[in-house]
PDB file of N, CA and C in Angstrom:
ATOM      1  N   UNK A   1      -4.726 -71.128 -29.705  1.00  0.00           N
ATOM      2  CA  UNK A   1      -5.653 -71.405 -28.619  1.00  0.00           C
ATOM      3  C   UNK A   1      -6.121 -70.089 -27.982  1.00  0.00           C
ATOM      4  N   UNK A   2      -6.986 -70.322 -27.242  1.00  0.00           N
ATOM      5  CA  UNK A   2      -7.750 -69.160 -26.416  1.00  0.00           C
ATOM      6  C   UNK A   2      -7.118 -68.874 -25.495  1.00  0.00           C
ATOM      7  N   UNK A   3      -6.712 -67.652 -24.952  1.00  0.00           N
ATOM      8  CA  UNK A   3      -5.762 -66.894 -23.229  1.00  0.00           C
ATOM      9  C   UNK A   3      -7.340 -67.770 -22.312  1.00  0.00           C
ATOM     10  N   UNK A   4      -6.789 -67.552 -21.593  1.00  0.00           N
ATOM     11  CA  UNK A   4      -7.294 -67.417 -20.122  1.00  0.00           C
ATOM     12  C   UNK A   4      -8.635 -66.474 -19.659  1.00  0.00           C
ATOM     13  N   UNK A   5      -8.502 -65.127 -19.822  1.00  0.00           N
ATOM     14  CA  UNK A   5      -9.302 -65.007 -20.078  1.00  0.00           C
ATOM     15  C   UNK A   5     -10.608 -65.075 -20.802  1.00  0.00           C
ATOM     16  N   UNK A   6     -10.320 -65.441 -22.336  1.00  0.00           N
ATOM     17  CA  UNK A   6     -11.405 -65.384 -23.209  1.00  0.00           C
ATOM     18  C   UNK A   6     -12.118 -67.045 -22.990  1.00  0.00           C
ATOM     19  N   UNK A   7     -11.506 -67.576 -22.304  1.00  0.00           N
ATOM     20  CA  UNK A   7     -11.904 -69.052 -21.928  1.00  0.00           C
ATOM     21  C   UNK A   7     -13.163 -68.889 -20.959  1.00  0.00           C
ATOM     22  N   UNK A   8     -12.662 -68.137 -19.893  1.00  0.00           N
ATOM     23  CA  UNK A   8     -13.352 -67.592 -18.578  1.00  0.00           C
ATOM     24  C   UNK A   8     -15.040 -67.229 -19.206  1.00  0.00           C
ATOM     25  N   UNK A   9     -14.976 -66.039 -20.281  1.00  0.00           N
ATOM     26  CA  UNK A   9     -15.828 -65.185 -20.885  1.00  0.00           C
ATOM     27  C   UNK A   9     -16.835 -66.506 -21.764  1.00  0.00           C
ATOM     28  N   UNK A  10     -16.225 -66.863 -22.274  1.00  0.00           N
ATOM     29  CA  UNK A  10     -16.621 -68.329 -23.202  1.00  0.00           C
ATOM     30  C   UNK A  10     -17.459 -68.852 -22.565  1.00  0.00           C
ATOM     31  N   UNK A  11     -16.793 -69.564 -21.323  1.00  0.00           N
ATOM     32  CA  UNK A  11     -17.555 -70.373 -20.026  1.00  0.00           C
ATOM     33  C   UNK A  11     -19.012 -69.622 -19.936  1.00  0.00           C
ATOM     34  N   UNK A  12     -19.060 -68.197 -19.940  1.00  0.00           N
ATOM     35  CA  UNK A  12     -19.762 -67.861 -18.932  1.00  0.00           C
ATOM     36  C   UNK A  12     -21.114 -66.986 -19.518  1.00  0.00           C
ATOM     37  N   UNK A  13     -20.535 -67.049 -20.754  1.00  0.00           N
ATOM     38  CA  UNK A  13     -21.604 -66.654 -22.083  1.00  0.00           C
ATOM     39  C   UNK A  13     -22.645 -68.398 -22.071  1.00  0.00           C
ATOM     40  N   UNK A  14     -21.533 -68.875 -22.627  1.00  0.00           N
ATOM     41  CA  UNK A  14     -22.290 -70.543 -22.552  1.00  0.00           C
ATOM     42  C   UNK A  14     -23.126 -70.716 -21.280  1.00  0.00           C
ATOM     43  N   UNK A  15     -22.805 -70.501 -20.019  1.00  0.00           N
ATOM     44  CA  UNK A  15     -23.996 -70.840 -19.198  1.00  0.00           C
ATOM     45  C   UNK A  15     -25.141 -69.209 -18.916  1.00  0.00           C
ATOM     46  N   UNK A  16     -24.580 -68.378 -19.384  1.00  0.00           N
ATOM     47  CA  UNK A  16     -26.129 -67.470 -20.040  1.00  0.00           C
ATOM     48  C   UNK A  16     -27.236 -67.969 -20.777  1.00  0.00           C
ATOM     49  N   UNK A  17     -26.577 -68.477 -22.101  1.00  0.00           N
ATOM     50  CA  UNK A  17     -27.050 -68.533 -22.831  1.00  0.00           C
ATOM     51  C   UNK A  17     -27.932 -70.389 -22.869  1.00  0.00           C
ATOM     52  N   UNK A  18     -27.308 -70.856 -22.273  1.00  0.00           N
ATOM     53  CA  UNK A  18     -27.947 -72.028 -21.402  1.00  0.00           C
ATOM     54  C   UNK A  18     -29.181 -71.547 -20.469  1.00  0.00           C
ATOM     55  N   UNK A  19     -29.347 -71.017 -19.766  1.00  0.00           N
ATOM     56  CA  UNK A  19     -30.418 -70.462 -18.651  1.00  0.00           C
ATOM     57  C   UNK A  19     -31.253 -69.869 -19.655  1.00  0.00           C
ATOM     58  N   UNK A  20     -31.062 -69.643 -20.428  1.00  0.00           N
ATOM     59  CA  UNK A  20     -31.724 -68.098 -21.450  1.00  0.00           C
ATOM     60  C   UNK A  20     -32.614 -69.533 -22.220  1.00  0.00           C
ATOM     61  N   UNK A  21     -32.334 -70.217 -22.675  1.00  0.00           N
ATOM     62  CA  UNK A  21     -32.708 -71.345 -23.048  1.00  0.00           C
ATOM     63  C   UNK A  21     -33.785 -71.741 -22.818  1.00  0.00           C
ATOM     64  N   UNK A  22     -33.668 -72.793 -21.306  1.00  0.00           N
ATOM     65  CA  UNK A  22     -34.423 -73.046 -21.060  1.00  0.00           C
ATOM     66  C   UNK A  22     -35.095 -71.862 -20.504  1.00  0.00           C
ATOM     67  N   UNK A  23     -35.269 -70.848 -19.912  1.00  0.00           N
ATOM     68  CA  UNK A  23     -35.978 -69.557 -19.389  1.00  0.00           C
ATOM     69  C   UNK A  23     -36.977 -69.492 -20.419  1.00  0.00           C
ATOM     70  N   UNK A  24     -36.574 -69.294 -21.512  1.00  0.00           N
ATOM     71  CA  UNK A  24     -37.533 -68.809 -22.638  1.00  0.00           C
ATOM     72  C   UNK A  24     -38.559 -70.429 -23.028  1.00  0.00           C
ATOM     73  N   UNK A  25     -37.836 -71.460 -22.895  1.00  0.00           N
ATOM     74  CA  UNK A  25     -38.676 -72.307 -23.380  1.00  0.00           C
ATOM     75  C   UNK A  25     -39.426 -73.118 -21.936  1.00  0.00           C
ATOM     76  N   UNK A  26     -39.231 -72.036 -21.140  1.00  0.00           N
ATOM     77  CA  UNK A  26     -40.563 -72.755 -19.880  1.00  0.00           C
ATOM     78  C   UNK A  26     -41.875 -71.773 -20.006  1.00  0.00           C
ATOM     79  N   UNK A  27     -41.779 -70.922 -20.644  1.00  0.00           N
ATOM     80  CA  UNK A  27     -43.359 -69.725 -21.283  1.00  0.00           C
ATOM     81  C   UNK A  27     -43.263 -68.616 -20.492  1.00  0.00           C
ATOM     82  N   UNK A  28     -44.130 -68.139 -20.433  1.00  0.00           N
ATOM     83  CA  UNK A  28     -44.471 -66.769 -20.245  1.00  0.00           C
ATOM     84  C   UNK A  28     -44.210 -66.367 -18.035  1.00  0.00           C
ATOM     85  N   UNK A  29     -43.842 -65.144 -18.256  1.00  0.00           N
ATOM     86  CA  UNK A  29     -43.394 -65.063 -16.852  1.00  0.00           C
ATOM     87  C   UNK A  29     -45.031 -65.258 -15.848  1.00  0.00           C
ATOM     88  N   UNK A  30     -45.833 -65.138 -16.756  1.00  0.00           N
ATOM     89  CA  UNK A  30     -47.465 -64.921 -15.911  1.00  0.00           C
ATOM     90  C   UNK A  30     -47.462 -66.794 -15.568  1.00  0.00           C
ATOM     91  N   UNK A  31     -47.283 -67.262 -16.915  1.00  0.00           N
ATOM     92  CA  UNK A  31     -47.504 -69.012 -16.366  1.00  0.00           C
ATOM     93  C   UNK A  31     -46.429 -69.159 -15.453  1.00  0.00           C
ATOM     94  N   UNK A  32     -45.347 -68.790 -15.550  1.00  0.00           N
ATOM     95  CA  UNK A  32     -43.889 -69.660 -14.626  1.00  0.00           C
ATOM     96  C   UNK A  32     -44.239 -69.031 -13.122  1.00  0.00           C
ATOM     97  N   UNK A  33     -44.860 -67.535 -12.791  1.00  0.00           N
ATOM     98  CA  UNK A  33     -45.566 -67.017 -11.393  1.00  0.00           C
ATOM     99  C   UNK A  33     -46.874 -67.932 -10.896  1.00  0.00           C
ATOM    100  N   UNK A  34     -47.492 -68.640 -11.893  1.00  0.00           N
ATOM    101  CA  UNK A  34     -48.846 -69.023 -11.606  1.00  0.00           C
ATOM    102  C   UNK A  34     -48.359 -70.587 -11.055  1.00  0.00           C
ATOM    103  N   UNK A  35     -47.415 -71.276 -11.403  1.00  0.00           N
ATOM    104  CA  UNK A  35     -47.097 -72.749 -11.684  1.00  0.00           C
ATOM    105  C   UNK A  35     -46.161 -72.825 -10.521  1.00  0.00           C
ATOM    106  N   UNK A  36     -46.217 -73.571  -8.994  1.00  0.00           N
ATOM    107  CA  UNK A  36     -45.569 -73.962  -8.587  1.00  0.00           C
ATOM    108  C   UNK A  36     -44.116 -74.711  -8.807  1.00  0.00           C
ATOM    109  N   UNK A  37     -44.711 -75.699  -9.757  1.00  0.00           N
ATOM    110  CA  UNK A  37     -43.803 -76.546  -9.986  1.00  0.00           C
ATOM    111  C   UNK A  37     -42.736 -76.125 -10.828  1.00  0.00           C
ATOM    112  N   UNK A  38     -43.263 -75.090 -11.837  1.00  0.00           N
ATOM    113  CA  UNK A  38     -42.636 -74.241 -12.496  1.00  0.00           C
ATOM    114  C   UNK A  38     -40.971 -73.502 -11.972  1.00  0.00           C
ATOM    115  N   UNK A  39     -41.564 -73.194 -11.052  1.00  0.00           N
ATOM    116  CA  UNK A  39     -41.020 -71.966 -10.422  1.00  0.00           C
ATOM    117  C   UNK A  39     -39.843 -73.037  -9.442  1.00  0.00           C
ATOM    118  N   UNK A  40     -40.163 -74.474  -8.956  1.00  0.00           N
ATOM    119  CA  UNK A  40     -39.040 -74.794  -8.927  1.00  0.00           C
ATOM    120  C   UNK A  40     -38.381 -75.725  -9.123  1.00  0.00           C
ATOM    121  N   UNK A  41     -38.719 -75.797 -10.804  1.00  0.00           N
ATOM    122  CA  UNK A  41     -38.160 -76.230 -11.973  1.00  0.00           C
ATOM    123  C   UNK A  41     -36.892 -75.165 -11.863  1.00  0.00           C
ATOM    124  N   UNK A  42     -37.221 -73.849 -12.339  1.00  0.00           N
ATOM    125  CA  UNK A  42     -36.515 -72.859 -12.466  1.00  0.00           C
ATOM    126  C   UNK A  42     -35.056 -72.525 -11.450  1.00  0.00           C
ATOM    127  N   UNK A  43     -36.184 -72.549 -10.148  1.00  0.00           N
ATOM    128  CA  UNK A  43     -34.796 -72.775  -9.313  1.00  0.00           C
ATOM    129  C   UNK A  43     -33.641 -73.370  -8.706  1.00  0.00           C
ATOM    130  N   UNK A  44     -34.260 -74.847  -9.376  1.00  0.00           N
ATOM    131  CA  UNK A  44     -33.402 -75.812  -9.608  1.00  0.00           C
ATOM    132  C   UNK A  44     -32.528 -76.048 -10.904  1.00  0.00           C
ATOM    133  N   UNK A  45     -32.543 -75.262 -11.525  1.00  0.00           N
ATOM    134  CA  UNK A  45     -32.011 -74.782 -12.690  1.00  0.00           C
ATOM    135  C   UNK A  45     -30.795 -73.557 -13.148  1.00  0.00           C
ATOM    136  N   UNK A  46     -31.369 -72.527 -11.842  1.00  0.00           N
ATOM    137  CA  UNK A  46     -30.523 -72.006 -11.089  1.00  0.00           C
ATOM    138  C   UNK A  46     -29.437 -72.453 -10.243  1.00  0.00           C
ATOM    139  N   UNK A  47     -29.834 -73.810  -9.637  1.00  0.00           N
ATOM    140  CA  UNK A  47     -28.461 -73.859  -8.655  1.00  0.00           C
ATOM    141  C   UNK A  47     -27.785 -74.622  -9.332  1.00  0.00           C
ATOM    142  N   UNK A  48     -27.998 -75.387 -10.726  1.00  0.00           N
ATOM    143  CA  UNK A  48     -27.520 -76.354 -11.563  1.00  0.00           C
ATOM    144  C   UNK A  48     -26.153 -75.506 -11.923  1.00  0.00           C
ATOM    145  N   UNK A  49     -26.983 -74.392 -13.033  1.00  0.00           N
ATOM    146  CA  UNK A  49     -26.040 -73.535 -13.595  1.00  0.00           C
ATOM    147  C   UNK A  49     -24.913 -73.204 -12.604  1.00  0.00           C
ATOM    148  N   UNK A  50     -25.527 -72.702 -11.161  1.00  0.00           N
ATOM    149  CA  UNK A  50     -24.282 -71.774 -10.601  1.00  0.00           C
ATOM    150  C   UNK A  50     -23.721 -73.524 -10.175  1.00  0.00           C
ATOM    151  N   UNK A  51     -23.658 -74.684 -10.010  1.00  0.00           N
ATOM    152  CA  UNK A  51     -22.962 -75.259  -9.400  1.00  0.00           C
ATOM    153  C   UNK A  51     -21.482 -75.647 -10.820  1.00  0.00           C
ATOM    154  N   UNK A  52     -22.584 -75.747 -11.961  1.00  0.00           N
ATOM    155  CA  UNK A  52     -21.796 -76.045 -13.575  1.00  0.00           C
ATOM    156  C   UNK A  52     -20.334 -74.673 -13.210  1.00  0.00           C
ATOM    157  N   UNK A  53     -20.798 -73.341 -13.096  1.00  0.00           N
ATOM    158  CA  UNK A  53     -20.473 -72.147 -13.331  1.00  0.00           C
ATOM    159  C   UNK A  53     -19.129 -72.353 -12.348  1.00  0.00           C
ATOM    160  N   UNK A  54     -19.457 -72.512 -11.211  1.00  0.00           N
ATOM    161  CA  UNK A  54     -18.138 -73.009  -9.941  1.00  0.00           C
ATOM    162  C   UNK A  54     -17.442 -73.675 -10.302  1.00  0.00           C
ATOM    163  N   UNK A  55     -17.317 -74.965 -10.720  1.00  0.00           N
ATOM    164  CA  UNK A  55     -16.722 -76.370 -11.192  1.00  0.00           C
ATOM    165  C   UNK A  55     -15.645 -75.422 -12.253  1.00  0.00           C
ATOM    166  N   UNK A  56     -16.579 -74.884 -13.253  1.00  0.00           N
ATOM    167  CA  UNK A  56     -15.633 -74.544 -14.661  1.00  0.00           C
ATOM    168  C   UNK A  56     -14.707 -73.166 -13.925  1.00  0.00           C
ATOM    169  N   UNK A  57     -15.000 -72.171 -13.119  1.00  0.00           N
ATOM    170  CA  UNK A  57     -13.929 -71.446 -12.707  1.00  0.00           C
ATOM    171  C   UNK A  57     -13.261 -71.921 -12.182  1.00  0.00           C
ATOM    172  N   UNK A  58     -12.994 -73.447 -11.341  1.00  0.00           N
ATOM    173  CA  UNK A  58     -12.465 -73.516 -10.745  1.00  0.00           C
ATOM    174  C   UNK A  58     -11.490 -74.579 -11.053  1.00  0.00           C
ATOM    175  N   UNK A  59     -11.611 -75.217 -12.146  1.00  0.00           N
ATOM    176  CA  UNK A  59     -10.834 -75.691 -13.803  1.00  0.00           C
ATOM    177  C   UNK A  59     -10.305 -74.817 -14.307  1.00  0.00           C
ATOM    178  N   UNK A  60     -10.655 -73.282 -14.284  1.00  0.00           N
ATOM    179  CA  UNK A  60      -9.872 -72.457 -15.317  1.00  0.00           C
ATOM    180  C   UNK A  60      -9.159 -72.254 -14.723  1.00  0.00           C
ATOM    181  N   UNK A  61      -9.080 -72.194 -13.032  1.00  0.00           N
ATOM    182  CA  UNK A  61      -8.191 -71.535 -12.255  1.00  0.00           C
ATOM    183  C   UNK A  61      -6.933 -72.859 -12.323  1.00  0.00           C
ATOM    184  N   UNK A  62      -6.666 -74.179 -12.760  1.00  0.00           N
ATOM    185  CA  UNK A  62      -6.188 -74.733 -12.514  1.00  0.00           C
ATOM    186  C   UNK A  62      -5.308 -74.546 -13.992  1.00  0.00           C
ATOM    187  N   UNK A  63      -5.885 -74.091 -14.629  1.00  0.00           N
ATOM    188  CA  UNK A  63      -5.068 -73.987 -15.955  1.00  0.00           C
ATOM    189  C   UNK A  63      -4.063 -73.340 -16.240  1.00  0.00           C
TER     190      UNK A  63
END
Protein backbone atom coordinates (compact mmCIF):
# COMPACT_ATOMS: atom_id res chain seq x y z
CA UNK A 1 0.00 0.00 0.00
CA UNK A 2 0.80 3.68 -0.28
CA UNK A 3 2.53 5.72 3.21
CA UNK A 4 0.71 8.60 4.05
CA UNK A 5 2.31 10.76 2.45
CA UNK A 6 2.26 9.60 -1.16
CA UNK A 7 -1.60 9.30 -0.57
CA UNK A 8 -1.65 13.10 0.42
CA UNK A 9 0.49 13.87 -3.05
CA UNK A 10 -1.93 11.41 -5.03
CA UNK A 11 -4.99 13.36 -3.62
CA UNK A 12 -3.65 16.43 -4.70
CA UNK A 13 -2.17 15.75 -8.18
CA UNK A 14 -5.78 14.23 -8.86
CA UNK A 15 -7.52 17.46 -8.00
CA UNK A 16 -4.82 19.47 -10.30
CA UNK A 17 -5.25 17.59 -12.76
CA UNK A 18 -9.11 17.69 -12.39
CA UNK A 19 -9.19 21.70 -12.57
CA UNK A 20 -6.60 21.43 -15.46
CA UNK A 21 -9.39 19.54 -17.12
CA UNK A 22 -12.01 21.24 -17.09
CA UNK A 23 -9.76 24.75 -17.34
CA UNK A 24 -8.59 23.64 -20.64
CA UNK A 25 -11.90 22.35 -21.86
CA UNK A 26 -13.86 25.73 -21.04
CA UNK A 27 -11.50 27.58 -24.19
CA UNK A 28 -9.43 30.16 -24.49
CA UNK A 29 -8.54 32.64 -21.55
CA UNK A 30 -9.86 35.71 -24.07
CA UNK A 31 -13.47 33.74 -24.23
CA UNK A 32 -13.52 32.63 -20.32
CA UNK A 33 -12.53 36.97 -19.63
CA UNK A 34 -15.25 37.89 -22.20
CA UNK A 35 -18.12 35.31 -20.77
CA UNK A 36 -19.68 36.13 -17.56
CA UNK A 37 -21.12 33.07 -17.01
CA UNK A 38 -17.96 31.56 -17.82
CA UNK A 39 -16.01 33.03 -15.34
CA UNK A 40 -18.45 31.79 -12.75
CA UNK A 41 -18.63 28.54 -13.98
CA UNK A 42 -14.93 28.62 -13.17
CA UNK A 43 -15.27 29.90 -9.83
CA UNK A 44 -17.55 27.65 -8.84
CA UNK A 45 -15.32 25.09 -9.79
CA UNK A 46 -12.82 26.50 -7.73
CA UNK A 47 -14.62 26.28 -4.52
CA UNK A 48 -15.78 22.66 -5.57
CA UNK A 49 -12.19 21.52 -5.85
CA UNK A 50 -10.94 23.35 -2.65
CA UNK A 51 -14.09 22.02 -0.74
CA UNK A 52 -13.26 18.07 -2.50
CA UNK A 53 -9.39 19.07 -1.48
CA UNK A 54 -10.48 19.78 2.52
CA UNK A 55 -12.78 16.71 2.93
CA UNK A 56 -9.79 14.36 1.46
CA UNK A 57 -7.04 16.03 3.90
CA UNK A 58 -9.07 15.74 6.36
CA UNK A 59 -9.70 11.74 5.73
CA UNK A 60 -6.03 11.43 5.36
CA UNK A 61 -5.59 13.01 8.58
CA UNK A 62 -7.85 10.37 10.07
CA UNK A 63 -5.85 7.59 8.69
Amino acid sequence: MFTKPVILIILLILFLAFYLVIRIGAGKKKDIEDSKSMTRYLYGVRILILILAIVGIILWLLL
